[in-house]
Protein backbone atom coordinates (compact mmCIF):
# COMPACT_ATOMS: atom_id res chain seq x y z
CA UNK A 1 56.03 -30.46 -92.97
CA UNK A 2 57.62 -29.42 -96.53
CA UNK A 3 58.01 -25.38 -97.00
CA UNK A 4 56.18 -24.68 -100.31
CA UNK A 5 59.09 -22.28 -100.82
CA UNK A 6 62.23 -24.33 -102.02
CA UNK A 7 64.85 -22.29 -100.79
CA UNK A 8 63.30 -22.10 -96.79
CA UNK A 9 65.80 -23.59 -94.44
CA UNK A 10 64.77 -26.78 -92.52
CA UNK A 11 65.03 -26.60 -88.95
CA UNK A 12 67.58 -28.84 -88.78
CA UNK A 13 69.95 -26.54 -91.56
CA UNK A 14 68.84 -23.64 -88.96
CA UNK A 15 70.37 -25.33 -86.02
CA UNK A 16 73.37 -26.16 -87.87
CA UNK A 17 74.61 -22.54 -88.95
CA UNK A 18 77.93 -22.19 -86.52
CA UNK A 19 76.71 -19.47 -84.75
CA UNK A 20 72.80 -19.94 -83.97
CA UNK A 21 71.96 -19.56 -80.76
CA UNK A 22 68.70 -19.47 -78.73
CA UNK A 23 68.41 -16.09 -78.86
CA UNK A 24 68.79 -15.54 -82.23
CA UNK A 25 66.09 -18.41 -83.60
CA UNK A 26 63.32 -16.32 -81.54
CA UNK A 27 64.53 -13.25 -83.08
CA UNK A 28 63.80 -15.26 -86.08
CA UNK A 29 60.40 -16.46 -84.96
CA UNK A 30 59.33 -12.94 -83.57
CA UNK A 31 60.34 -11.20 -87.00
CA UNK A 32 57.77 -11.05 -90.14
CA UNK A 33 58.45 -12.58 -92.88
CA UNK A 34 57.09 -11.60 -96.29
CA UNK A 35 55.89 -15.23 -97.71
CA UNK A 36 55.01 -16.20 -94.20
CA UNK A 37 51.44 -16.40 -92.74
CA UNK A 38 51.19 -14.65 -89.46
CA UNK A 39 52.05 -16.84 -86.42
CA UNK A 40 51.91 -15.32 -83.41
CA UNK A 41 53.70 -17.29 -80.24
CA UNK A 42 53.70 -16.34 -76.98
CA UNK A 43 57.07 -15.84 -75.30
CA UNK A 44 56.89 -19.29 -73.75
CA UNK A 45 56.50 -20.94 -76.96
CA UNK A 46 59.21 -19.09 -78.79
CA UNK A 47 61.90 -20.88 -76.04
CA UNK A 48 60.61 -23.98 -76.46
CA UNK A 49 60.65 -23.55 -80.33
CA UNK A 50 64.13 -22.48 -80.17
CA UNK A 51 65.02 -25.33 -77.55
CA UNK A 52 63.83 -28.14 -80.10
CA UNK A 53 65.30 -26.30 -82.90
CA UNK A 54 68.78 -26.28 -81.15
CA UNK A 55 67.90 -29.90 -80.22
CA UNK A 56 68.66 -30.39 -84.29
CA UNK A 57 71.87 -29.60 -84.38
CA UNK A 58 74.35 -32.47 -85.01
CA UNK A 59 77.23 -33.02 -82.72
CA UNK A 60 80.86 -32.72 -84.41
């Protein structure tokens, strides 16, 4: 799925910021956003959001 707001990150620019961790992509998925509709996951599907996101990220 396309973001209809151009300047979103993909999940697989997310995973590749140098210092993205776990922890910090569910702080990301637990935090409002203005333009966002209002998702609510539960704690188990926040880790395994963040595990597949993480999953993105392109070995060097």
């Amino acid at each position: 799925m396309v973001s209809p707001h151009p300047d979103a990150p993909t999940f697989r620019k997310t995973a590749a910021i140098p210092s993205m961790t776990a922890t910090a992509i569910r702080v990301i998925l637990n935090t409002p956003h203005r333009q966002m509709p209002d998702i609510t996951l539960t704690s188990q599907e926040t880790r395994d959001a963040a595990a597949y996101i993480l999953t993105l990220k392109e070995e060097r």
